[in-house]
C-alpha atoms as a PDB file:
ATOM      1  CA  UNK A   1       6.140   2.263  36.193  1.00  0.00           C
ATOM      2  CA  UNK A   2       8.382   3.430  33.449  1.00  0.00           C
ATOM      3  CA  UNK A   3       8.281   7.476  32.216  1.00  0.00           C
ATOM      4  CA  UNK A   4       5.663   7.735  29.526  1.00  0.00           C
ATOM      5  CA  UNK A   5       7.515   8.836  26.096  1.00  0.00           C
ATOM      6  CA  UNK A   6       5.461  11.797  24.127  1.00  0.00           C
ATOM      7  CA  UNK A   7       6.543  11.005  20.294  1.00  0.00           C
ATOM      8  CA  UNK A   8       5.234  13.558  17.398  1.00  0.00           C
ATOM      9  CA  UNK A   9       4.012  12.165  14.494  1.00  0.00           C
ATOM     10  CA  UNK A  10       3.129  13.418  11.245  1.00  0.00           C
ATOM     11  CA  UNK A  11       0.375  11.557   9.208  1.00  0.00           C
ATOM     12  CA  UNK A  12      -0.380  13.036   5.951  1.00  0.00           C
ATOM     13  CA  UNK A  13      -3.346  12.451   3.398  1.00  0.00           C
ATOM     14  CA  UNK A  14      -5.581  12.555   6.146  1.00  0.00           C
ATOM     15  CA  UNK A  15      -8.441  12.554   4.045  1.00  0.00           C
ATOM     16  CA  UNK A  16      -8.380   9.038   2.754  1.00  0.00           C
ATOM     17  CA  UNK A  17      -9.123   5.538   4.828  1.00  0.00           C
ATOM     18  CA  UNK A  18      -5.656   4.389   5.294  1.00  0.00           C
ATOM     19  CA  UNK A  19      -4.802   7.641   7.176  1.00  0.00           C
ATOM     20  CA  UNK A  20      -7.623   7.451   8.990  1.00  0.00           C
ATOM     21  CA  UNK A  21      -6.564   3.782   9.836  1.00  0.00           C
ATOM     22  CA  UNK A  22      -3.002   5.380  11.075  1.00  0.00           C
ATOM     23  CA  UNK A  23      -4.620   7.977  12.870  1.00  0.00           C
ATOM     24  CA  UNK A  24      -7.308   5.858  14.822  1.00  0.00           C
ATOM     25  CA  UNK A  25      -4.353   3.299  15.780  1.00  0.00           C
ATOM     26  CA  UNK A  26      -2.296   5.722  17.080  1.00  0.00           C
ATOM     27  CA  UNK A  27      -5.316   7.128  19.126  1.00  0.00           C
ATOM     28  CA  UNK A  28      -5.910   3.653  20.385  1.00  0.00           C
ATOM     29  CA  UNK A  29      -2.432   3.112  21.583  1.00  0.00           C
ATOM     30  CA  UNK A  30      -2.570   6.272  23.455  1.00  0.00           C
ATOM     31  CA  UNK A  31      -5.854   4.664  25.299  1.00  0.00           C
ATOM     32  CA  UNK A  32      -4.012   2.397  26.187  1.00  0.00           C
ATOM     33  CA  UNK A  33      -3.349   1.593  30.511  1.00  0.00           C
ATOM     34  CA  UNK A  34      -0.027   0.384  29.711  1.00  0.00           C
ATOM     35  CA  UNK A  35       1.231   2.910  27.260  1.00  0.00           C
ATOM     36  CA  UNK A  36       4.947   3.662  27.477  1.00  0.00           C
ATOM     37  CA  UNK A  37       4.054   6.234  24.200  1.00  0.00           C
ATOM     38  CA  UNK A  38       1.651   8.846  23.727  1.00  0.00           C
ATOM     39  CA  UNK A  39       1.494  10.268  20.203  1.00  0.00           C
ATOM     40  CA  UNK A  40       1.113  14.067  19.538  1.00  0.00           C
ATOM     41  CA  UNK A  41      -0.719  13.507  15.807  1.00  0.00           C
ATOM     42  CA  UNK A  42      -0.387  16.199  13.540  1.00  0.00           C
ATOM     43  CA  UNK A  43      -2.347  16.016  10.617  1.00  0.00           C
ATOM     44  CA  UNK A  44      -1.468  16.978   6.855  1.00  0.00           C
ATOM     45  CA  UNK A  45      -3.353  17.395   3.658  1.00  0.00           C
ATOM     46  CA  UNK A  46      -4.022  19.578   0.449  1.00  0.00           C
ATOM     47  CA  UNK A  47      -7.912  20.037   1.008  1.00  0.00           C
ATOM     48  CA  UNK A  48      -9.183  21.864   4.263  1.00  0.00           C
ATOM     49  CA  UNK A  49     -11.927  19.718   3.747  1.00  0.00           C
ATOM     50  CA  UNK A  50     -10.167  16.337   5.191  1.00  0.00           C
ATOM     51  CA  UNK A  51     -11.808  15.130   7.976  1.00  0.00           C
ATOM     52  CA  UNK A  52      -8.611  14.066   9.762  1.00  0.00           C
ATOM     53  CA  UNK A  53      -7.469  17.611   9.845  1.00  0.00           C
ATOM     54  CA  UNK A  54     -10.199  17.672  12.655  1.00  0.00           C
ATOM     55  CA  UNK A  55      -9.548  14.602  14.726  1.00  0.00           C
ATOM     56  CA  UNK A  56      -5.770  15.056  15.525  1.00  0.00           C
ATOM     57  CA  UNK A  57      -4.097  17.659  17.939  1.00  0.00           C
ATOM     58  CA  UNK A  58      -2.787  20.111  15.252  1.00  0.00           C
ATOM     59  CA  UNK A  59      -3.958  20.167  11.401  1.00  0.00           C
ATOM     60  CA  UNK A  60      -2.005  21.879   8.472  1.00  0.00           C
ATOM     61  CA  UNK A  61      -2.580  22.138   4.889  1.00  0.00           C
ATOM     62  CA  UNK A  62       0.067  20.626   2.376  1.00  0.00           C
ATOM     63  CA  UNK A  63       0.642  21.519  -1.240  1.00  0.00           C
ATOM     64  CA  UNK A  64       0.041  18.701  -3.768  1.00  0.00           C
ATOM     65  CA  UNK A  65       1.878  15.759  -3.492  1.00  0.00           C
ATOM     66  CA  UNK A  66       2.860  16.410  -7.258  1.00  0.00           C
ATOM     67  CA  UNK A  67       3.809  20.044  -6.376  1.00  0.00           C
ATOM     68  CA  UNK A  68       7.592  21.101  -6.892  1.00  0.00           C
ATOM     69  CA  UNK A  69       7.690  22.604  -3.041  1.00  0.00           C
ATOM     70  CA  UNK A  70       5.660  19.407  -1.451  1.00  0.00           C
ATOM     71  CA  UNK A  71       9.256  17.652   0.388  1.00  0.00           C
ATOM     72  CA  UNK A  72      10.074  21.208   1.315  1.00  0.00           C
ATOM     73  CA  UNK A  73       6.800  21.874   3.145  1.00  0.00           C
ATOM     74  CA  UNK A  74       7.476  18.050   4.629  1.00  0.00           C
ATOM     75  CA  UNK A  75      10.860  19.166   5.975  1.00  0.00           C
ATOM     76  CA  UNK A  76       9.307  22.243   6.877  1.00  0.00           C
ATOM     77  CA  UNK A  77       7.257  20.796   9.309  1.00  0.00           C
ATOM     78  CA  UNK A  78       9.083  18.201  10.225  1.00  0.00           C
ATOM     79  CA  UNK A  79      12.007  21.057  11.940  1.00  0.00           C
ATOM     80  CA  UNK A  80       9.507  23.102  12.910  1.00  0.00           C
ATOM     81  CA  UNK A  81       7.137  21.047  14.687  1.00  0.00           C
ATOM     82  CA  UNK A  82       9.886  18.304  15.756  1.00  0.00           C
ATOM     83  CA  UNK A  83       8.843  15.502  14.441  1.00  0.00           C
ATOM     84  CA  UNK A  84       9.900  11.993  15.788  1.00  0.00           C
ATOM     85  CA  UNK A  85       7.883   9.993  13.199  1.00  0.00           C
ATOM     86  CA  UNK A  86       6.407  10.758   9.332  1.00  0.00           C
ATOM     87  CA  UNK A  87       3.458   8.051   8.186  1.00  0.00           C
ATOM     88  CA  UNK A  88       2.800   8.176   4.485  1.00  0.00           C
ATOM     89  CA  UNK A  89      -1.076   8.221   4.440  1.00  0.00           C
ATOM     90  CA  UNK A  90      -1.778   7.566   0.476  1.00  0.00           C
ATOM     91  CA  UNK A  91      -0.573   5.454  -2.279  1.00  0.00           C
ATOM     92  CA  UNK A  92       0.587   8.664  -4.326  1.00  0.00           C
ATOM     93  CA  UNK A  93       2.465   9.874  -1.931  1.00  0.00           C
ATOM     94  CA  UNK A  94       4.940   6.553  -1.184  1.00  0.00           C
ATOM     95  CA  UNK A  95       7.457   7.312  -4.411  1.00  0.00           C
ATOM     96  CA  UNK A  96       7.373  10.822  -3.381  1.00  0.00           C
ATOM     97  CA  UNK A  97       8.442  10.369   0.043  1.00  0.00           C
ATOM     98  CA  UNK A  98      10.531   7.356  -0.428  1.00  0.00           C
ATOM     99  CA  UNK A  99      12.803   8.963  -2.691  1.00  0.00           C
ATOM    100  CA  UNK A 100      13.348  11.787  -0.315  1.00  0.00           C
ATOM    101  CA  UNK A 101      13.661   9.540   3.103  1.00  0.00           C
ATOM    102  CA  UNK A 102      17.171  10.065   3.365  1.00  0.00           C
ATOM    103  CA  UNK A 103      17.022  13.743   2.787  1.00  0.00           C
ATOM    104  CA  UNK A 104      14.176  13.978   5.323  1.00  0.00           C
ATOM    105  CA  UNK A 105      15.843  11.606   7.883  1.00  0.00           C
ATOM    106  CA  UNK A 106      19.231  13.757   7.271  1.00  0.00           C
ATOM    107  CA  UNK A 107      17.757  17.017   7.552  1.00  0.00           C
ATOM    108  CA  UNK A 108      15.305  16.618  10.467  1.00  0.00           C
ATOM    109  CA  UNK A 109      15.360  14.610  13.413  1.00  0.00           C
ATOM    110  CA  UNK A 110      12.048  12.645  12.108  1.00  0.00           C
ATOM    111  CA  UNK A 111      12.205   8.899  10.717  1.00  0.00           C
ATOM    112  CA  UNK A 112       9.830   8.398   7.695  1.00  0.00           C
ATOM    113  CA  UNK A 113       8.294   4.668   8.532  1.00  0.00           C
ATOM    114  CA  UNK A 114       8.685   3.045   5.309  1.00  0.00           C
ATOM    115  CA  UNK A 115      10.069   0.748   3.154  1.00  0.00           C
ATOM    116  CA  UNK A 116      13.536   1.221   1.151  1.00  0.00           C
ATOM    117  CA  UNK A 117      13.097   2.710  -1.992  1.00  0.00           C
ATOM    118  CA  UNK A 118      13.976  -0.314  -4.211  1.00  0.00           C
ATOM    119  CA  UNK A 119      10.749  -2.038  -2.028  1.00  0.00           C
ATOM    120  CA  UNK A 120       8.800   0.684  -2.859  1.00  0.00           C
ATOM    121  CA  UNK A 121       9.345   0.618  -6.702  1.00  0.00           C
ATOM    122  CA  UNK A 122       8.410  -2.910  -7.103  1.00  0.00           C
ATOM    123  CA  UNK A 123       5.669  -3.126  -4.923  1.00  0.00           C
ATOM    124  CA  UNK A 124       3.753   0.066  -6.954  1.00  0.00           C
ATOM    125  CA  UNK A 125       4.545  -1.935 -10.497  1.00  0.00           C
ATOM    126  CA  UNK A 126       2.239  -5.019 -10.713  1.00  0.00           C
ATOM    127  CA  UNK A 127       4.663  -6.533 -13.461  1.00  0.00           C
ATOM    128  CA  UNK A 128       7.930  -5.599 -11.207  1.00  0.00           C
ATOM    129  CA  UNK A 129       5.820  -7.338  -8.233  1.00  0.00           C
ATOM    130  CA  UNK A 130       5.318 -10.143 -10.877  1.00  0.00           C
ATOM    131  CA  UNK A 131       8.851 -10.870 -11.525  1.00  0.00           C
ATOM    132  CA  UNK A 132       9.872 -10.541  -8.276  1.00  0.00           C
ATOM    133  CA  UNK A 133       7.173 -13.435  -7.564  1.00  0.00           C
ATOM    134  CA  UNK A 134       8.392 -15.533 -10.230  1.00  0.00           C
ATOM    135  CA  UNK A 135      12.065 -15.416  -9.354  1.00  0.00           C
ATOM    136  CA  UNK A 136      11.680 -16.085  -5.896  1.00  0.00           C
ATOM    137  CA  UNK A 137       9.237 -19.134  -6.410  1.00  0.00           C
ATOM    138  CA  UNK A 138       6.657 -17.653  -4.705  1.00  0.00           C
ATOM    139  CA  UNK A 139       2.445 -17.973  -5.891  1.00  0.00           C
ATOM    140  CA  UNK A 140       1.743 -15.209  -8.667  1.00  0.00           C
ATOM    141  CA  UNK A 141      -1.277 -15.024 -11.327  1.00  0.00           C
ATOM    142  CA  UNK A 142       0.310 -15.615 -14.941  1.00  0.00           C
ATOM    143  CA  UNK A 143       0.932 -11.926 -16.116  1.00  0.00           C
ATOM    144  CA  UNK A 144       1.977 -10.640 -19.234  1.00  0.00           C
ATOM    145  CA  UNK A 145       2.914  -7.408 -21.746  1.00  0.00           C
ATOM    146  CA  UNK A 146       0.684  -6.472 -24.388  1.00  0.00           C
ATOM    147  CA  UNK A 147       2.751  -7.021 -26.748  1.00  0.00           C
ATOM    148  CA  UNK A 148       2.782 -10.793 -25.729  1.00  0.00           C
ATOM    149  CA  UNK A 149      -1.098 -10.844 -25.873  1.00  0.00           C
ATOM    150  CA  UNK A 150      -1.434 -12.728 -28.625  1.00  0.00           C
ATOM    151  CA  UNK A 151       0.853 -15.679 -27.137  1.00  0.00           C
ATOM    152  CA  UNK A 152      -0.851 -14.652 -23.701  1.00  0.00           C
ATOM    153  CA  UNK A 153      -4.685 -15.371 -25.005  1.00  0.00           C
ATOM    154  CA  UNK A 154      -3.530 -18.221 -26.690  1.00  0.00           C
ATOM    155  CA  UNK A 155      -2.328 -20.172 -23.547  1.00  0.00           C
ATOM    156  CA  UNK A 156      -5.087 -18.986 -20.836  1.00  0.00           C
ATOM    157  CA  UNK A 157      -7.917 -18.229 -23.267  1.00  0.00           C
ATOM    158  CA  UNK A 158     -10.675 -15.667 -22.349  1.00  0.00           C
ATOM    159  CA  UNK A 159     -11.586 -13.676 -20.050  1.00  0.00           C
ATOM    160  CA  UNK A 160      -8.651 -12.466 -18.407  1.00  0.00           C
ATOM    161  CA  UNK A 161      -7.792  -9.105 -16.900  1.00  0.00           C
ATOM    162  CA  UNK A 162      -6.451  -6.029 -18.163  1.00  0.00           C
ATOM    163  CA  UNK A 163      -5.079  -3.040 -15.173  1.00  0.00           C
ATOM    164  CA  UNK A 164      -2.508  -1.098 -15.060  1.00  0.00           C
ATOM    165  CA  UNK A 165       0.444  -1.833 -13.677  1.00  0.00           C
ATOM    166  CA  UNK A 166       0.114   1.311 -11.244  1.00  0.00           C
ATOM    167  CA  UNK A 167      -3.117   1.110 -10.607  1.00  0.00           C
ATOM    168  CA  UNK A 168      -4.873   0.737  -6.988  1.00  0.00           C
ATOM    169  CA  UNK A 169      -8.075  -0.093  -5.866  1.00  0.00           C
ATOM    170  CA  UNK A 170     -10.217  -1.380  -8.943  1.00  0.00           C
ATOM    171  CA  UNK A 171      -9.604   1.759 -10.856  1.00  0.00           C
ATOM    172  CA  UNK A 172      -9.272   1.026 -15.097  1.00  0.00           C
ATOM    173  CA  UNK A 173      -9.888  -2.525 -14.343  1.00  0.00           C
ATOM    174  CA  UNK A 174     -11.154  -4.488 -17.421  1.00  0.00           C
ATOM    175  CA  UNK A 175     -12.212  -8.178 -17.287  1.00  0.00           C
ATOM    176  CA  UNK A 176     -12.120  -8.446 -21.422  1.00  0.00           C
ATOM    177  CA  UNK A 177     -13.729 -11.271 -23.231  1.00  0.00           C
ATOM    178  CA  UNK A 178     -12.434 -10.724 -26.852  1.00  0.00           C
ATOM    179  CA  UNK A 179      -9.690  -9.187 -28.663  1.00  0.00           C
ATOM    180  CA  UNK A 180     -11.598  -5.854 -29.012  1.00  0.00           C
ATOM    181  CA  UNK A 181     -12.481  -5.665 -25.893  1.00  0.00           C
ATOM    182  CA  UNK A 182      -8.919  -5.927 -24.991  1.00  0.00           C
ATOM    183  CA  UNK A 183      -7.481  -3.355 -27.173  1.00  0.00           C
ATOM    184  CA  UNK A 184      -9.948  -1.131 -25.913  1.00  0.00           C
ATOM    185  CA  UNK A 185      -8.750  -1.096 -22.482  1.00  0.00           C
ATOM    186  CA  UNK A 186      -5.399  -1.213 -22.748  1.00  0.00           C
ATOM    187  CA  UNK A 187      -6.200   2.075 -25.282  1.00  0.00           C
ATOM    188  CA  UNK A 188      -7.511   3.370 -22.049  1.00  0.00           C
ATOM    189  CA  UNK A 189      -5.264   2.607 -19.685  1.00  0.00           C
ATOM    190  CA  UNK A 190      -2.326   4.189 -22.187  1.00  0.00           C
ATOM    191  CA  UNK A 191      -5.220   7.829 -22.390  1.00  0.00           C
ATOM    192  CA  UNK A 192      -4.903   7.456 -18.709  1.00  0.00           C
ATOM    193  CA  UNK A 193      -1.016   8.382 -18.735  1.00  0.00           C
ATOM    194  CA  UNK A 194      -0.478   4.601 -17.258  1.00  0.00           C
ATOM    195  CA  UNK A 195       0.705   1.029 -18.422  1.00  0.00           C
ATOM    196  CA  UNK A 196      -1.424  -1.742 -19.221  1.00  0.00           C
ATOM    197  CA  UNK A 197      -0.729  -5.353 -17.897  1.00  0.00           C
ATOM    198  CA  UNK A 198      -2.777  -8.490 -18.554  1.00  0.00           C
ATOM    199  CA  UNK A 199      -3.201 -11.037 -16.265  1.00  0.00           C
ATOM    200  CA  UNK A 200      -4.732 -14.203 -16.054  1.00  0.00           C
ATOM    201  CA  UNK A 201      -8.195 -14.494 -14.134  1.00  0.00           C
ATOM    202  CA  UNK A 202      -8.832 -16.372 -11.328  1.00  0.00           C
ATOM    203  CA  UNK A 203     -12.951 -16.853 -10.874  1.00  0.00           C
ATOM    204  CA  UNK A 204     -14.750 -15.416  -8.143  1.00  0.00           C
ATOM    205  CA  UNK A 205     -14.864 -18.983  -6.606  1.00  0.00           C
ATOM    206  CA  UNK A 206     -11.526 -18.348  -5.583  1.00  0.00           C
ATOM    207  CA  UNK A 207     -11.757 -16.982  -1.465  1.00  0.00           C
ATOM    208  CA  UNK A 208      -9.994 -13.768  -1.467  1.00  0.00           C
ATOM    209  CA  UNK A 209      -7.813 -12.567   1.653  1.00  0.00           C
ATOM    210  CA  UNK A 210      -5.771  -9.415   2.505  1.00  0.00           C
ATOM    211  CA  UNK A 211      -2.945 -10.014   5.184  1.00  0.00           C
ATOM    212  CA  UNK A 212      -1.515  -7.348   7.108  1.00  0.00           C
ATOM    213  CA  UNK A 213       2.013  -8.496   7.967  1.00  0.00           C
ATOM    214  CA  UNK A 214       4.716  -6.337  10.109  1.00  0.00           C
ATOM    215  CA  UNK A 215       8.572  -6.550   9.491  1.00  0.00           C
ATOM    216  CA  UNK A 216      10.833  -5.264  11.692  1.00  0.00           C
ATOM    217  CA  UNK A 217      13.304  -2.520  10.813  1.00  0.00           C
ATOM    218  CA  UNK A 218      15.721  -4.411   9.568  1.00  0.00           C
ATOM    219  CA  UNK A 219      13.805  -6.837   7.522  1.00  0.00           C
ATOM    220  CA  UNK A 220      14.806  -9.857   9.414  1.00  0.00           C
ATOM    221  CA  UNK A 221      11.846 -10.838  11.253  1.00  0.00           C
ATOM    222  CA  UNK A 222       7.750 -11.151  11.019  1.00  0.00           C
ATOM    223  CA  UNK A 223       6.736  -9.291  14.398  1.00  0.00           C
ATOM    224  CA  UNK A 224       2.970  -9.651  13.625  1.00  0.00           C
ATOM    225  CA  UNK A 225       0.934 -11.536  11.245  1.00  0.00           C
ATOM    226  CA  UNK A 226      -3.202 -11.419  10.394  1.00  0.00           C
ATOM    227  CA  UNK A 227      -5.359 -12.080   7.460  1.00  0.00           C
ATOM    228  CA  UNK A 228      -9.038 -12.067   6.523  1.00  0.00           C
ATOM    229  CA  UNK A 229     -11.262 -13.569   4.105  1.00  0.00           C
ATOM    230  CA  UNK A 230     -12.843 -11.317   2.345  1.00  0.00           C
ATOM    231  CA  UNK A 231     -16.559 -11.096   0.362  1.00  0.00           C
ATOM    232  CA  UNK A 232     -15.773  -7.952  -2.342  1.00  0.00           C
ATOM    233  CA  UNK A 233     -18.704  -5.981  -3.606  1.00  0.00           C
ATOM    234  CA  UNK A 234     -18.159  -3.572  -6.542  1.00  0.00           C
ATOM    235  CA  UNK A 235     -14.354  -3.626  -5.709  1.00  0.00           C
ATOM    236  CA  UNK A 236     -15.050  -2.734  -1.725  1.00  0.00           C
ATOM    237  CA  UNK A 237     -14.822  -5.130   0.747  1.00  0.00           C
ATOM    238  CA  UNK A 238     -18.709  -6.253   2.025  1.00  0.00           C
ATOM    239  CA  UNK A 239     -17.929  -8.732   4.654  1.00  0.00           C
ATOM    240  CA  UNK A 240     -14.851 -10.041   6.101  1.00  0.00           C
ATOM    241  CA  UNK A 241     -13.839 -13.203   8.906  1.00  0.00           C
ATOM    242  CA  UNK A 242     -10.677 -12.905  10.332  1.00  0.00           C
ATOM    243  CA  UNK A 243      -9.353 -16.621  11.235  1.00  0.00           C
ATOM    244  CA  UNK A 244      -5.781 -18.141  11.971  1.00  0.00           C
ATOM    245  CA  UNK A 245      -5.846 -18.961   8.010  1.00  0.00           C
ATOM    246  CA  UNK A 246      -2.312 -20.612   8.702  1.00  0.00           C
ATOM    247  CA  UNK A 247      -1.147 -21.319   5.232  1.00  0.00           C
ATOM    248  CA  UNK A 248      -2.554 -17.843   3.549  1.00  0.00           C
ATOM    249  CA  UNK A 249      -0.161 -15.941   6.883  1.00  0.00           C
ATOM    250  CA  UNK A 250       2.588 -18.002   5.920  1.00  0.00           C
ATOM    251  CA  UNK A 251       2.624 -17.109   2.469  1.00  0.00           C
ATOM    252  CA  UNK A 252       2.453 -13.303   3.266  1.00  0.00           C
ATOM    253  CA  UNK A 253       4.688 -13.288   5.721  1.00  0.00           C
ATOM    254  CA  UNK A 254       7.498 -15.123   3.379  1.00  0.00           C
ATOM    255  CA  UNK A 255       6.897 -12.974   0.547  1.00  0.00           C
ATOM    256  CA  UNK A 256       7.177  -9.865   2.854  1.00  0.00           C
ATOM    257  CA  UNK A 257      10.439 -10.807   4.179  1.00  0.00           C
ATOM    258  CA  UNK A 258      11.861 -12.150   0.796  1.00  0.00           C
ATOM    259  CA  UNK A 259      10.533  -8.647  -0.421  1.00  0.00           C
ATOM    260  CA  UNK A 260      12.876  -6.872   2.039  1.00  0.00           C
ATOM    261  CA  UNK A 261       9.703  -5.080   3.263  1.00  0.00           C
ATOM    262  CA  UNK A 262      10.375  -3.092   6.632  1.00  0.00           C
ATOM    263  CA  UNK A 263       6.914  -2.047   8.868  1.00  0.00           C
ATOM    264  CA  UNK A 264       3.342  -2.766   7.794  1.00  0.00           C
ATOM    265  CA  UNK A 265       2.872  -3.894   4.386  1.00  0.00           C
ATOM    266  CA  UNK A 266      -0.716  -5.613   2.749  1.00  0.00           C
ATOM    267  CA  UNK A 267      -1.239  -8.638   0.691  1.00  0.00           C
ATOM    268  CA  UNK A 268      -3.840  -9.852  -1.404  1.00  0.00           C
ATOM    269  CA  UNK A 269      -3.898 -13.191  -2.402  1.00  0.00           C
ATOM    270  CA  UNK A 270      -6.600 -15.615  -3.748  1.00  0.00           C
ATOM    271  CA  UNK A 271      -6.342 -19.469  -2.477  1.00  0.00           C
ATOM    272  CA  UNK A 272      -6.859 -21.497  -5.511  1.00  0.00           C
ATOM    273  CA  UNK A 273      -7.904 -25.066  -4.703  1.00  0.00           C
ATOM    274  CA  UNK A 274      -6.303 -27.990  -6.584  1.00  0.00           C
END
């Protein structure tokens, strides 16, 4: 039997669902009968109130990801804990990190699992993401600048959708059915310190999936592939059938590696039928 490895990991914004995703997988693997890793999980986040503070074998409290001292107290932790691995645990945090993962990776012996930088910056810009799509003849929605909207309305008529281009989640959403109603949200999204996109809208008779796809670390290869269809309910998801859905994988997966993605990354795609 070979020597069990003990690796240290650092998961941080342990307070939201996709570190307590992280967290739970890594738990799992350590249940495992044929582990060759066990994970020591040490937990990080700015409220003491984040229940995965409590779940993992050591918890400490980080400043604000925004904070001027927030990669220091990484580092920090990172040297004095020794730290083999850091997982990013929010969307807020991914810029923040990725910008310092060579300092990090430089200054401490711990690898921070995620994308290159350049990955990163398109991938949190829905118009970047867009381009990207376009240029690499891969399936996007029809997107467009405000101050296109005019020739935008004119070819896909109304409604269509107004977010922000770094939004997540469902957050200043607008499905706008006039000009008004248009200008309104894109007024919004600009109060909101953001950047409005429109985009056209593709009916809730469309089936919805989110694939999880995993690159290795050197973007060459897909080592694992799964998606689900998913019911949504008030931007959640309310039920969800995972299937082989060949052709929905195969689009994630080449859009990953055409991406340059390395590790996990999610897609969301619609399946329009014509």
């Amino acid at each position: 039997m070979s020597p069990i490895m003990n690796v240290k990991v650092l998961v941080t914004a342990v307070g939201g669902i996709v570190a307590q995703g992280i967290i739970k997988s890594l738990k799992l693997a350590n249940l495992s009968d044929n582990a060759v890793v066990k994970y020591r999980i040490t937990a990080g986040d700015m409220s003491a109130q984040a229940a995965g503070l409590y779940r993992c074998d050591n918890g400490i409290l980080l400043p604000s990801a925004t904070s001027t001292d927030y990669i220091e107290s990484i580092l920090k932790i990172a040297r004095d804990e020794d730290m083999d691995a850091i997982y990013i645990g929010s969307d807020e945090e991914l810029l923040i990190i990725g910008n310092s993962k060579k300092r990090i990776e430089s200054e401490s012996k711990a690898k921070v699992l995620s994308s290159p930088i350049d990955v990163l910056t398109t991938a949190r810009d829905k118009w970047k993401t867009f381009l990207f799509l376009k240029e690499n003849n891969l399936p996007v929605a029809e997107s467009a600048l405000p101050a296109d909207d005019e020739k935008f309305v004119k070819e896909f008529g109304y409604p269509i959708v107004v977010k922000p281009r770094e939004g997540y989640g469902s957050l200043y959403f607008y499905l706008v059915r006039c000009k008004s109603e248009m200008q309104q949200a894109i007024s919004n999204i600009q109060k909101a310190g953001w950047h409005a996109l429109l985009q056209e809208y593709l009916n809730e008779n469309n089936t919805e999936y989110t694939s999880g796809v995993t690159i290795d670390r050197f973007g060459k290869y897909v080592m694992s592939s799964v998606s689900i269809q998913k019911t949504l309910k008030n931007g959640q998801t309310y039920k969800a059938f995972i299937d082989d859905y060949k052709e929905v994988r195969r689009s994630s997966e080449e859009a990953a590696l055409k991406l340059g993605a390395r590790g996990a990354i999610n897609i969301q795609a619609k399946l329009i039928e014509n």
